[in-house]
C-alpha atoms as a PDB file:
ATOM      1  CA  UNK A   1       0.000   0.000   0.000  1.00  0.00           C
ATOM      2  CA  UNK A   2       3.310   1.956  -0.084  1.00  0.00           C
ATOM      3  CA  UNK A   3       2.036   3.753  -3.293  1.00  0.00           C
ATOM      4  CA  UNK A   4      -1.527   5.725  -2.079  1.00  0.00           C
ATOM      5  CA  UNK A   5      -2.053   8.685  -3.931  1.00  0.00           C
ATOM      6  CA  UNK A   6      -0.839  11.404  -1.833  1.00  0.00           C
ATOM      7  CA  UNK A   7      -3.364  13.528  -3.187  1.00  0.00           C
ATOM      8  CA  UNK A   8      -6.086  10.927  -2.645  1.00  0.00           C
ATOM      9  CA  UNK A   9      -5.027  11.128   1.270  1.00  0.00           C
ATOM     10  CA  UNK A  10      -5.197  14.803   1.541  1.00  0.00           C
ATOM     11  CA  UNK A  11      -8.499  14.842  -0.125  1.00  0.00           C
ATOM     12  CA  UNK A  12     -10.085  12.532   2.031  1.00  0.00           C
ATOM     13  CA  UNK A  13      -8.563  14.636   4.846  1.00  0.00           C
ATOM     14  CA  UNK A  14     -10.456  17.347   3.640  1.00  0.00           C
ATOM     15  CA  UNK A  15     -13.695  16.370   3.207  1.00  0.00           C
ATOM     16  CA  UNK A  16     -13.524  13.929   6.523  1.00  0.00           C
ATOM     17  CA  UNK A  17     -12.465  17.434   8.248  1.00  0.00           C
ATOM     18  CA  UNK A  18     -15.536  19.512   7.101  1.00  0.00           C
ATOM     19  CA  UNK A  19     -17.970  16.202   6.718  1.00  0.00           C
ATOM     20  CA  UNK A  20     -19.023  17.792   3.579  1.00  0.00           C
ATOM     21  CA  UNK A  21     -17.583  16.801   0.022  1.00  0.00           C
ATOM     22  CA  UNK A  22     -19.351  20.695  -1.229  1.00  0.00           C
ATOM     23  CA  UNK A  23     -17.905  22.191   1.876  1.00  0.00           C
ATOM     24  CA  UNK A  24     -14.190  20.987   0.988  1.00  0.00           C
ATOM     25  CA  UNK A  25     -14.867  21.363  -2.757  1.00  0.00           C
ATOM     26  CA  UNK A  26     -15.325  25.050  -2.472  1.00  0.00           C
ATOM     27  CA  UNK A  27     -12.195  25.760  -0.382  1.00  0.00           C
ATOM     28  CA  UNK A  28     -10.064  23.977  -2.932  1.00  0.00           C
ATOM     29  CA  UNK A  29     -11.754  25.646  -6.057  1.00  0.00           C
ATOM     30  CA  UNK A  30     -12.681  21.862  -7.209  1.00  0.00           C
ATOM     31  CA  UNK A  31     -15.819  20.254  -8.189  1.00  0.00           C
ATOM     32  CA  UNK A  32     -17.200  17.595  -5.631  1.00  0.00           C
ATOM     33  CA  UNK A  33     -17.300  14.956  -8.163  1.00  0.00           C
ATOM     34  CA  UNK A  34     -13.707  15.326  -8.424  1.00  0.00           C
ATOM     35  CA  UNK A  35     -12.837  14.733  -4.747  1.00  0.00           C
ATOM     36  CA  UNK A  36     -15.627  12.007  -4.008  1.00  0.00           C
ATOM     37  CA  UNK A  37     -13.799  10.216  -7.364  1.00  0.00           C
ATOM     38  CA  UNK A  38     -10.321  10.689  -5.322  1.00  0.00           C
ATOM     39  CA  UNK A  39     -12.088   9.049  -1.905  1.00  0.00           C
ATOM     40  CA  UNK A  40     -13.935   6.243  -4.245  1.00  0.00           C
ATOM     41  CA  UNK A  41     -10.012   4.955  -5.921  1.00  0.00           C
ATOM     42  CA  UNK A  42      -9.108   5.517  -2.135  1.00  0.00           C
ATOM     43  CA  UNK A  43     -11.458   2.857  -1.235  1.00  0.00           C
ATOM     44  CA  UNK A  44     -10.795   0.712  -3.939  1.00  0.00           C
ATOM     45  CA  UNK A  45      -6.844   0.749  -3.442  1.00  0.00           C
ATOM     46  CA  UNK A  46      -7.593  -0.457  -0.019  1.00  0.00           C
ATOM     47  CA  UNK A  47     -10.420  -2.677  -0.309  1.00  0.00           C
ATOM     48  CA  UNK A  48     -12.682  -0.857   2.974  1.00  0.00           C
ATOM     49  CA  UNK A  49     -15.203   1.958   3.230  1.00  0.00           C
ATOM     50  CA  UNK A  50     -13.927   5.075   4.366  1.00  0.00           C
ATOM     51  CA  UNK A  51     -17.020   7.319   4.431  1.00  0.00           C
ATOM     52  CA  UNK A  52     -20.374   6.945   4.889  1.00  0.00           C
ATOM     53  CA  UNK A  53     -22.518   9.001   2.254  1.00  0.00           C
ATOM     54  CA  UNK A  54     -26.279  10.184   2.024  1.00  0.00           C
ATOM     55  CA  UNK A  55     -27.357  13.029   0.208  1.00  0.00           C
ATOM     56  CA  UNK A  56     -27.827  14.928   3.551  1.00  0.00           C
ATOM     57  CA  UNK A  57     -24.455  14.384   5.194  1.00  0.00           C
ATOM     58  CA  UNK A  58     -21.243  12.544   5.312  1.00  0.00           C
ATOM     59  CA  UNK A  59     -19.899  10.682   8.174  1.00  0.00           C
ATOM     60  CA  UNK A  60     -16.609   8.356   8.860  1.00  0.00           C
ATOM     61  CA  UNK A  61     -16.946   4.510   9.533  1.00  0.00           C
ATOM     62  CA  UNK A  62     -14.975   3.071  12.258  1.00  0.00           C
ATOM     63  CA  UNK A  63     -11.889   2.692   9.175  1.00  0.00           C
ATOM     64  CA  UNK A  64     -12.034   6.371   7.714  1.00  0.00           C
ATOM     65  CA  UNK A  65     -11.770   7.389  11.724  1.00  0.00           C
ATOM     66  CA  UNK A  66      -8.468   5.028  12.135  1.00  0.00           C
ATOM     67  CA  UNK A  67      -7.236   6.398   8.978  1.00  0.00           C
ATOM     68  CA  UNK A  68      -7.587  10.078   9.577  1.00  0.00           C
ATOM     69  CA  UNK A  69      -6.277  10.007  13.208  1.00  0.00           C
ATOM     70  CA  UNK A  70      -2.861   8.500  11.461  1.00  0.00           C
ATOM     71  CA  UNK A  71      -2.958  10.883   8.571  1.00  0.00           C
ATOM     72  CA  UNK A  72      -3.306  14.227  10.284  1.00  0.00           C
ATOM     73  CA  UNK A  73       0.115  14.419  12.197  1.00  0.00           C
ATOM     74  CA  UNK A  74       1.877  13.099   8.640  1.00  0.00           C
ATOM     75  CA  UNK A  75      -0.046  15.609   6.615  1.00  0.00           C
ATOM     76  CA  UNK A  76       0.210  18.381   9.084  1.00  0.00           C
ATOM     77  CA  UNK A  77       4.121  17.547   9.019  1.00  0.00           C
ATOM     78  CA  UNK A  78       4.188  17.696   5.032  1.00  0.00           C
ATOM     79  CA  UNK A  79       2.553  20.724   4.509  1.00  0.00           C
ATOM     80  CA  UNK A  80       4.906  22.567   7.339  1.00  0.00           C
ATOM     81  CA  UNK A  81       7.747  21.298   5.120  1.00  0.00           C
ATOM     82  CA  UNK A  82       6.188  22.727   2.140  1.00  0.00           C
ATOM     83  CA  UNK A  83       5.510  26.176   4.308  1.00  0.00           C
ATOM     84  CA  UNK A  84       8.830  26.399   4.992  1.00  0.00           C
ATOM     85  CA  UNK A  85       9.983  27.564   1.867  1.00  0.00           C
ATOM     86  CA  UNK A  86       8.007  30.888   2.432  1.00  0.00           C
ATOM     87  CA  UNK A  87      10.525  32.071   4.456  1.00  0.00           C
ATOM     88  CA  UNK A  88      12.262  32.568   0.671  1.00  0.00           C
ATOM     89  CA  UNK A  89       9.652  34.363  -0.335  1.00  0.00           C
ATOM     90  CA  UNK A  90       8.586  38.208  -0.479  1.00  0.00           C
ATOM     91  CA  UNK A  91       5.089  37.518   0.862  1.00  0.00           C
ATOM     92  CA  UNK A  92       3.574  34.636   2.789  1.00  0.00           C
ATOM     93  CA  UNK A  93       1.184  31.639   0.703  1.00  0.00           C
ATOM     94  CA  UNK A  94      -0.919  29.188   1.681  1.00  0.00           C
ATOM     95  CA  UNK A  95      -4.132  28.957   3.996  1.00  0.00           C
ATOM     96  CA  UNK A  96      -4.720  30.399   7.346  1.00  0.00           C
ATOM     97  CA  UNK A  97      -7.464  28.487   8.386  1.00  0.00           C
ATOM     98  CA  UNK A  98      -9.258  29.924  11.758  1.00  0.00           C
ATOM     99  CA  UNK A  99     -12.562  28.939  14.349  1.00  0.00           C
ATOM    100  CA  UNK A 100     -14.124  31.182  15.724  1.00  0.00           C
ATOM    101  CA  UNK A 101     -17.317  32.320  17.473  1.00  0.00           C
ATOM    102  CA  UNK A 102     -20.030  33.678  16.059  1.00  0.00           C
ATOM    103  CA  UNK A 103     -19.801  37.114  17.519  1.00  0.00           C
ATOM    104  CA  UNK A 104     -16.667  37.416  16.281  1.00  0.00           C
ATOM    105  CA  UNK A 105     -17.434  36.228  12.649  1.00  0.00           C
ATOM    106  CA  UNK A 106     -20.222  38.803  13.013  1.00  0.00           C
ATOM    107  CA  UNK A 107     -19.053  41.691  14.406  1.00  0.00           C
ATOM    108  CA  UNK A 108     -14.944  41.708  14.735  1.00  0.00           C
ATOM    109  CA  UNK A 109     -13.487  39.271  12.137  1.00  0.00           C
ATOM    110  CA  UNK A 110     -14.713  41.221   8.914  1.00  0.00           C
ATOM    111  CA  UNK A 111     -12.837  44.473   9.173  1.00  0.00           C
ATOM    112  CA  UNK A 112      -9.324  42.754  10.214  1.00  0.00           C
ATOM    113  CA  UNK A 113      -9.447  40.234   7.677  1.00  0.00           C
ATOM    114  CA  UNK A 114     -10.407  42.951   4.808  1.00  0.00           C
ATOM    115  CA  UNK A 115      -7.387  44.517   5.895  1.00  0.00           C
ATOM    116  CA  UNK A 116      -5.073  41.670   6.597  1.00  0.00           C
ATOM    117  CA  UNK A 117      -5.742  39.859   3.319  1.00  0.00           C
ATOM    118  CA  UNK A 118      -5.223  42.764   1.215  1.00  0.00           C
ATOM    119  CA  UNK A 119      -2.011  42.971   2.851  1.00  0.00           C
ATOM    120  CA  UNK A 120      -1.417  39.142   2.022  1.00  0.00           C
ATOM    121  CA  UNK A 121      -2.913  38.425  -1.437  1.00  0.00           C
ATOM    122  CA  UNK A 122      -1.197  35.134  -1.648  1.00  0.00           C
ATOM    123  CA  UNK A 123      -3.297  34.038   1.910  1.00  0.00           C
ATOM    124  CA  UNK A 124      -6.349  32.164   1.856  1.00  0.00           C
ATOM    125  CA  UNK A 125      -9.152  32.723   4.724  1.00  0.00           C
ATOM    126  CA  UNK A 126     -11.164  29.459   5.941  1.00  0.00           C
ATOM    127  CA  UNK A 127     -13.376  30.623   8.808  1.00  0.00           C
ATOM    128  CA  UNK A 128     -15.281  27.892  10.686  1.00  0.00           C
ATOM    129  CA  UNK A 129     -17.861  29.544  12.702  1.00  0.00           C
ATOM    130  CA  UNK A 130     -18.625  27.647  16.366  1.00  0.00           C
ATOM    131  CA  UNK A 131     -19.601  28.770  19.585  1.00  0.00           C
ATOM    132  CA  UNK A 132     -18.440  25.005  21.157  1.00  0.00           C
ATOM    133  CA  UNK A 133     -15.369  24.115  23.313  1.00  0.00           C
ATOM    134  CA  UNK A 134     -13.535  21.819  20.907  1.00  0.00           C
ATOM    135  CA  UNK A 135     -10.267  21.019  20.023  1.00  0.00           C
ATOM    136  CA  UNK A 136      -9.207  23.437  17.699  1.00  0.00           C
ATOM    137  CA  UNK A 137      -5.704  22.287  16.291  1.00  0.00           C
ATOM    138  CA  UNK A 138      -6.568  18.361  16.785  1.00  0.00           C
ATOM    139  CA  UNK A 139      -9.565  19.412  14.423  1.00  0.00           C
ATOM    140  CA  UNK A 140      -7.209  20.854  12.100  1.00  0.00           C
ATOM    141  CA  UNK A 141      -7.163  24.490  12.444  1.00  0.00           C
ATOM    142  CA  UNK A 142      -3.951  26.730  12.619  1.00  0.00           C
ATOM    143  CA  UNK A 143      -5.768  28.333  15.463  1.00  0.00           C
ATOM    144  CA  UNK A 144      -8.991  29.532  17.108  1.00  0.00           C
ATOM    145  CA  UNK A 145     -10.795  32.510  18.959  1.00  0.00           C
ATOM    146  CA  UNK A 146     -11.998  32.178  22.296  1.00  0.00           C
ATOM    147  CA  UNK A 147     -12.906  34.605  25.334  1.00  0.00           C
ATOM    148  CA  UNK A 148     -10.171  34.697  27.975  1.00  0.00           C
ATOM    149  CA  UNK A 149     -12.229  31.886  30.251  1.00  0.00           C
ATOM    150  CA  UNK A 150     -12.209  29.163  27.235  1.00  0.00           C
ATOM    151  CA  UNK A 151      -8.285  30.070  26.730  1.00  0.00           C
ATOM    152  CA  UNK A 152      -6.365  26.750  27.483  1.00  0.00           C
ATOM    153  CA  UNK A 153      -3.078  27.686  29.744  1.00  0.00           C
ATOM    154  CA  UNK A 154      -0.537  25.989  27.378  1.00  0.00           C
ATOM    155  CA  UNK A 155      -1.749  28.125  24.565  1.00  0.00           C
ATOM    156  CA  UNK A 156      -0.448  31.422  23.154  1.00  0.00           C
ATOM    157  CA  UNK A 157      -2.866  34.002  23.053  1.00  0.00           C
ATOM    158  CA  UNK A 158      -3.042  37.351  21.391  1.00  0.00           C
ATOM    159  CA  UNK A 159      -5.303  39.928  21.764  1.00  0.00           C
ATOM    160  CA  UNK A 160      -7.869  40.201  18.808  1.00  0.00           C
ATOM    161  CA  UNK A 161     -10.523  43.076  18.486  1.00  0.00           C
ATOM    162  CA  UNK A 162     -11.861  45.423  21.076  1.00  0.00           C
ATOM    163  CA  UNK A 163     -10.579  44.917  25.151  1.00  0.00           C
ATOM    164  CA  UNK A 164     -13.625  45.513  26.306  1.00  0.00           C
ATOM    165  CA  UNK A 165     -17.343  44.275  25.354  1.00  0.00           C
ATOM    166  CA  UNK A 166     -20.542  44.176  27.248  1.00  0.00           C
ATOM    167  CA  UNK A 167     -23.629  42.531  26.846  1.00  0.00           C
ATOM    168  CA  UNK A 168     -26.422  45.121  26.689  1.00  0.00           C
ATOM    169  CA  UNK A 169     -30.617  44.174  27.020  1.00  0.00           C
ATOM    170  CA  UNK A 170     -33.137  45.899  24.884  1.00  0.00           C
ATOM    171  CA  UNK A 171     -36.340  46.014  23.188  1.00  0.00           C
ATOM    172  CA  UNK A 172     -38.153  47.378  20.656  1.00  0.00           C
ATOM    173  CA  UNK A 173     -39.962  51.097  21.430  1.00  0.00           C
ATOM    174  CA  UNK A 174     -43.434  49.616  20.612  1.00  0.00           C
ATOM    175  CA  UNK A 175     -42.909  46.909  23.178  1.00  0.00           C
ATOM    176  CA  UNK A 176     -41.307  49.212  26.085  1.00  0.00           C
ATOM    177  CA  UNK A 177     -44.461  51.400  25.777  1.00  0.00           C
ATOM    178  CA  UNK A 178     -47.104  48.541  25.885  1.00  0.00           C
ATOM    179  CA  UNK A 179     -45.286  46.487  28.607  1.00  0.00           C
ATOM    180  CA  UNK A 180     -43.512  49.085  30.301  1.00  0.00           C
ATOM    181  CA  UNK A 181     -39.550  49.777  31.127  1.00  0.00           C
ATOM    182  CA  UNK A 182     -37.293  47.685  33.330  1.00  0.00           C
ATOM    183  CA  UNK A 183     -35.495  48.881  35.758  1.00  0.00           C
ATOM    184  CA  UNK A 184     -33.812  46.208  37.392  1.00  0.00           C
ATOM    185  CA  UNK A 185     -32.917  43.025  36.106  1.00  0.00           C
ATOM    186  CA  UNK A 186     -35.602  41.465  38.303  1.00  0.00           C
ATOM    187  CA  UNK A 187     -37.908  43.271  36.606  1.00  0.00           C
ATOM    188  CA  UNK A 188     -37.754  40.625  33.621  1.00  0.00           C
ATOM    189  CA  UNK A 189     -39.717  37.917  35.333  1.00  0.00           C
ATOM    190  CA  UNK A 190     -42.824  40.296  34.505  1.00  0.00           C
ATOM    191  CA  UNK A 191     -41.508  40.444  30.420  1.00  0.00           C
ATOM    192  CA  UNK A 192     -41.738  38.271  27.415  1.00  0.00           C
ATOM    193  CA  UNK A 193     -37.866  37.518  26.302  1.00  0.00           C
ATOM    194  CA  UNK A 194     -35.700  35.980  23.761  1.00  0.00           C
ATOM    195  CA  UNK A 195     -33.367  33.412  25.407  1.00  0.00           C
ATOM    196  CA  UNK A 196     -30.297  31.847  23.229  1.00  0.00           C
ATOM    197  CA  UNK A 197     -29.753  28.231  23.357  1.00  0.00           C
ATOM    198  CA  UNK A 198     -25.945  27.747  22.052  1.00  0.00           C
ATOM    199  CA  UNK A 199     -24.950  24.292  19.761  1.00  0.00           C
ATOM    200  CA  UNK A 200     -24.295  22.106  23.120  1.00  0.00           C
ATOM    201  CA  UNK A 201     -28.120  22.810  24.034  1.00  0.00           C
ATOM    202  CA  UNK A 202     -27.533  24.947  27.061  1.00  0.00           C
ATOM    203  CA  UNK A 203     -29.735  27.963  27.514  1.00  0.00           C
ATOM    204  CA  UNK A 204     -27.404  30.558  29.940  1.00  0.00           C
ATOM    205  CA  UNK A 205     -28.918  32.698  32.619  1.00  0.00           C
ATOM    206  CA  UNK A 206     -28.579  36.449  32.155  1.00  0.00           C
ATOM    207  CA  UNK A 207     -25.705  37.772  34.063  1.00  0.00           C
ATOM    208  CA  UNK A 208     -26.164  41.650  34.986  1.00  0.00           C
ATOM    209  CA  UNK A 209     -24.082  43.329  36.994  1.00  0.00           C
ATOM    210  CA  UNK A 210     -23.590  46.992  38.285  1.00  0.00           C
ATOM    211  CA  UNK A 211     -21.479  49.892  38.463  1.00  0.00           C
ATOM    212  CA  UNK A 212     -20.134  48.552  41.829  1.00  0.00           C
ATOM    213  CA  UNK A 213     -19.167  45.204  40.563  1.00  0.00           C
ATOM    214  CA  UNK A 214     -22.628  43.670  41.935  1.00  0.00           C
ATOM    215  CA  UNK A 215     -23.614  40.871  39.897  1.00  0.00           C
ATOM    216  CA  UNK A 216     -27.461  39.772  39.480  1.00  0.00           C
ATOM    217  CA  UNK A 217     -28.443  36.226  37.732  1.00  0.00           C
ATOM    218  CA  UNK A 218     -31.665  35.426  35.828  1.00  0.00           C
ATOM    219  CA  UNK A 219     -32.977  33.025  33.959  1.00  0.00           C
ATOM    220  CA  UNK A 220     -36.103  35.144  32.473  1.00  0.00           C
ATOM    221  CA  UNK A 221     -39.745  33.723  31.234  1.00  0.00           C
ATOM    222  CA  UNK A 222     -38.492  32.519  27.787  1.00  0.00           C
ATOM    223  CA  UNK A 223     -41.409  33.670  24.660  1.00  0.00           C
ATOM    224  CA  UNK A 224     -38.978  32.641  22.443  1.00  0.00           C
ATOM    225  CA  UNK A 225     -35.657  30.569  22.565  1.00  0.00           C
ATOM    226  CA  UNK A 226     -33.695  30.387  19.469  1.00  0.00           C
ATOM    227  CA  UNK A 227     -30.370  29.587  18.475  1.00  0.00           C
ATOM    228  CA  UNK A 228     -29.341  32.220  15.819  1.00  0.00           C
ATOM    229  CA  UNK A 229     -28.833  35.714  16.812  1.00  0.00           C
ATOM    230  CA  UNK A 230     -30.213  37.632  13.395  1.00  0.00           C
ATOM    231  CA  UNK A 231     -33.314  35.592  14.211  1.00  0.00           C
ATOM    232  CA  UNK A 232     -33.327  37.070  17.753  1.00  0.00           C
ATOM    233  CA  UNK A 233     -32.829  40.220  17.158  1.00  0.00           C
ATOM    234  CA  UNK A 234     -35.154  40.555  14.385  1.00  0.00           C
ATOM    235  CA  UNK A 235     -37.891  39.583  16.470  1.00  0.00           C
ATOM    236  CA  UNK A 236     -36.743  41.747  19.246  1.00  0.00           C
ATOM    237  CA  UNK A 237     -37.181  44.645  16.089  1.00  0.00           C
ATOM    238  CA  UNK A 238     -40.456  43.449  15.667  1.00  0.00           C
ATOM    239  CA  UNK A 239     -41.761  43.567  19.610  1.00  0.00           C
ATOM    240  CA  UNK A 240     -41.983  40.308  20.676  1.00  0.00           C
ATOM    241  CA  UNK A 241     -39.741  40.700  23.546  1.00  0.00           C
ATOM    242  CA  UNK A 242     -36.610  41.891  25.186  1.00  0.00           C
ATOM    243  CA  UNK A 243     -33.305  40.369  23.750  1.00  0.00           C
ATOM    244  CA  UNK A 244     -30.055  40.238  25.512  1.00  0.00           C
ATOM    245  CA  UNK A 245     -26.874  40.151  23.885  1.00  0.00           C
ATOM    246  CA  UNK A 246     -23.356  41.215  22.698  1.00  0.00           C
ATOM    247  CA  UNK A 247     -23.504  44.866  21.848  1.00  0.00           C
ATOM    248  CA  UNK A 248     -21.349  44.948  18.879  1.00  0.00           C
ATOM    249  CA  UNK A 249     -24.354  42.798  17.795  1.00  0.00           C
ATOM    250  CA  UNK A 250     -26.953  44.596  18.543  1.00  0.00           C
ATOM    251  CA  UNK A 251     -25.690  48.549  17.210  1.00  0.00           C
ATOM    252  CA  UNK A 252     -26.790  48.554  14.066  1.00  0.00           C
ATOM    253  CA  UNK A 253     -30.678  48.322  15.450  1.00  0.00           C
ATOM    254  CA  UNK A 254     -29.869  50.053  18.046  1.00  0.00           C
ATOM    255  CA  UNK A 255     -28.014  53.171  15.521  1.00  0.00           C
ATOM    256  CA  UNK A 256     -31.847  52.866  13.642  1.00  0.00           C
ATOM    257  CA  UNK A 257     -33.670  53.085  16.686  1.00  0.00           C
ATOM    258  CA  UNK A 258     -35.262  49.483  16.035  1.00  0.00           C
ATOM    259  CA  UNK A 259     -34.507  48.547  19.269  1.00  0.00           C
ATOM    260  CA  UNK A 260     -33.892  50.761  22.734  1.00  0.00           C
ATOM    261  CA  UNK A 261     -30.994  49.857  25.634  1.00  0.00           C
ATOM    262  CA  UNK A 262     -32.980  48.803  29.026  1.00  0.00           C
ATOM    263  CA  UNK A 263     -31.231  48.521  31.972  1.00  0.00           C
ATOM    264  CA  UNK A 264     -27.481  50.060  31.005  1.00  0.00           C
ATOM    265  CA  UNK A 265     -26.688  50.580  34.771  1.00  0.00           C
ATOM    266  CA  UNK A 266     -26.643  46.750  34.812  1.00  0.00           C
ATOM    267  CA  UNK A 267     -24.691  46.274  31.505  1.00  0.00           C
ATOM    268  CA  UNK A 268     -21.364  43.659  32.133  1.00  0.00           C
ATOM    269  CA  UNK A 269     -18.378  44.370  30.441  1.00  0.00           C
ATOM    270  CA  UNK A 270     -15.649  41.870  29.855  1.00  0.00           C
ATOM    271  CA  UNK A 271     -12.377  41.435  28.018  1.00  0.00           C
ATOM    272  CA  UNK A 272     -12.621  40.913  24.470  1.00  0.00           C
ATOM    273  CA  UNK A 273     -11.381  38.057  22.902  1.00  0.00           C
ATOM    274  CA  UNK A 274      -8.223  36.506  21.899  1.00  0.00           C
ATOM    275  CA  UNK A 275      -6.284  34.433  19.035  1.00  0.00           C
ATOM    276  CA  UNK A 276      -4.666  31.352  20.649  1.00  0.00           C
ATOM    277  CA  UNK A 277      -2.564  28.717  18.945  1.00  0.00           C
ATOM    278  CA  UNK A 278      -0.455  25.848  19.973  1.00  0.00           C
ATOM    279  CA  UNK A 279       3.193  27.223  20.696  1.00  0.00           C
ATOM    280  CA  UNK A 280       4.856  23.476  20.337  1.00  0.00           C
ATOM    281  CA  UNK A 281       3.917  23.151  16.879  1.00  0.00           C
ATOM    282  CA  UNK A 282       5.627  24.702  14.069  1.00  0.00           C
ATOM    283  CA  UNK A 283       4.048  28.143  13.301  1.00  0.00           C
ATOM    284  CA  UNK A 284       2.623  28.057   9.469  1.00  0.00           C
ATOM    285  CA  UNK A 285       4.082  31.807   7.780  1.00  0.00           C
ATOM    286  CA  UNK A 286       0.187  32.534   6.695  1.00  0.00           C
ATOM    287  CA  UNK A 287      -0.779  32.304  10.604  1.00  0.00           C
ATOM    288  CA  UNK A 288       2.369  33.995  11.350  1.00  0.00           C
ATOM    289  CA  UNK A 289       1.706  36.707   9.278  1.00  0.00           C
ATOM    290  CA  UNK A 290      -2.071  36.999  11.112  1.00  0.00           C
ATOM    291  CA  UNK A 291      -0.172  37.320  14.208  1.00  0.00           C
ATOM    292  CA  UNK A 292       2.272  40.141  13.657  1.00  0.00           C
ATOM    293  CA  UNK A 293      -0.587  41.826  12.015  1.00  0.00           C
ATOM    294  CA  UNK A 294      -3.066  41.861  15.352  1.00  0.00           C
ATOM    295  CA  UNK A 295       0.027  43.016  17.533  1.00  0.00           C
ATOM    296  CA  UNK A 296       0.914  45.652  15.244  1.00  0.00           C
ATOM    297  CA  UNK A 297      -3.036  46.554  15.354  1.00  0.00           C
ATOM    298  CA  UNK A 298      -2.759  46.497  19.103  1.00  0.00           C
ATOM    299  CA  UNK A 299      -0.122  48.991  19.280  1.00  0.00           C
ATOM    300  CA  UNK A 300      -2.032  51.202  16.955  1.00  0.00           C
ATOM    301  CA  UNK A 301      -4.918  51.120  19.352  1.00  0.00           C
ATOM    302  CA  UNK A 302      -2.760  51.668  22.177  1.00  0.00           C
ATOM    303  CA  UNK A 303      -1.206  54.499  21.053  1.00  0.00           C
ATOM    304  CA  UNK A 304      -4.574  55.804  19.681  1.00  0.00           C
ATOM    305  CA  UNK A 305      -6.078  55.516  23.726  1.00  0.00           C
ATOM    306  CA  UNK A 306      -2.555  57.041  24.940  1.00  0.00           C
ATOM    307  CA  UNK A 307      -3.223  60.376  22.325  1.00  0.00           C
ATOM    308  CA  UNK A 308      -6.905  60.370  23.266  1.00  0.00           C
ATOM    309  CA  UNK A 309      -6.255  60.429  27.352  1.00  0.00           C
ATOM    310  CA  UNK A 310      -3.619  63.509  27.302  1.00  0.00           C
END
């Protein structure tokens, strides 16, 4: 079996990674009958199903699992070989793939990776988008984003985006005048509100807290519970309740005046999130790159506070 296609390897790699021969397709500019031909002379060269196909989904048997846990070190080793010979180039190649939260796709990652990649036009971008604790670089990312609890202590993290966030409640004018303005966060147990339940299931409590470090936990009468934030908020827009969530996320409606801040006495802030990757592994130049970019964004900022507090 000494003489697999490497190529056939890699591509079933891919599409094992992102359970999705479309999905891996489109980040490697192929068509998906190409790459389910590669895993099908896979499976022939070594006489055992690898994947398990339906036209809804695409899952490993007990082999293609085996297979892939064996493959990823020896790929992951290859391709750092090939990286290496960026450091003879001008400009960085290759893919910087990231996961990160949603908030962060949403409201943070856009700008900086406008900006980054027209810095880098020989980078590719793969964003995986997940609000779940997983292993990021045994699932085959360069690196993640994660809030400063999440952050793993053999990790290297870098700060990414704004310091400081807070969570901010509101609701629509229309429903503030019909069912009347909170005041305190107890005050919700008399209100209709849209709860989030995150990919694991869990639906959190809301966690207020005031401008003497007081904290104040809730778990308010749920009218609706769903799990994507446009959703939420656009039914927050449209009266239904009160919604509680990042602010970042919620500016744009409240910039239009679709939806009014309640309670801003009891608004938590929190540091903002960071980039973490796994110092003992060798450092790809595209993720590199991403690196020196965010610290050289952070002393921009920094600067930018020290001018604005003289």
């Amino acid at each position: 079996m000494t003489d697999l296609p490497l190529a056939d390897l890699d591509v079933f790699a891919a599409v094992a990674q992102h359970r999705s021969f479309r999905a891996a397709a489109k980040l490697r500019n192929a068509s998906a009958s190409s790459l389910s031909d590669a895993v099908r002379r896979l499976e022939a060269r070594l006489g055992v199903r690898l994947l398990n196909r339906t036209t809804r989904s695409v899952s490993l048997t007990d082999a293609g699992e085996r297979l892939l846990e064996r493959l990823r070190p020896g790929l992951a080793e290859i391709e750092a070989a090939l990286d290496g010979v960026n450091d003879f180039r001008d400009r960085p190649v290759g893919r910087l793939r990231l996961n990160v939260p949603g908030i962060v796709a949403r409201a943070i990652l856009p700008d900086l990776a406008a900006r980054f990649l027209l810095l880098h036009p020989g980078i590719t971008l793969e964003v995986s988008t997940n609000d779940a604790l997983i292993d990021v670089i045994g699932e085959g990312f360069d690196a993640g984003v994660r809030y400063e609890e999440a952050l793993q202590p053999d990790m290297i993290a870098v700060p990414i985006g704004p310091r400081i966030q807070r969570y901010v409640a509101a609701a629509a004018p229309a429903y503030l005048a019909g069912c009347g303005v909170p005041v305190h966060p107890q005050d919700l147990l008399a209100h209709r509100c849209i709860l989030h339940r995150f990919s694991s299931g869990r639906v959190l409590s809301w966690l207020f807290e005031d401008r003497n470090g007081r904290e104040f936990s809730i778990l308010p009468p749920a009218r609706i519970i769903a799990e994507t934030s446009e959703l939420e908020v656009e039914l927050a827009c449209r009266g239904l309740g009160v919604v509680f969530s990042f602010e970042d996320f919620l500016a744009p409606a409240l910039a239009r005046g679709d939806l009014v801040a309640v309670l801003q006495d009891w608004s938590p802030r929190f540091s903002g999130p960071f980039l973490y990757y796994n110092s003992r592994r060798h450092m790809p130049s595209p993720l590199r790159a991403f690196v020196e970019f965010l610290r050289t964004e952070q002393k921009r900022n920094e600067s930018a506070d020290a001018r604005e507090s003289t």
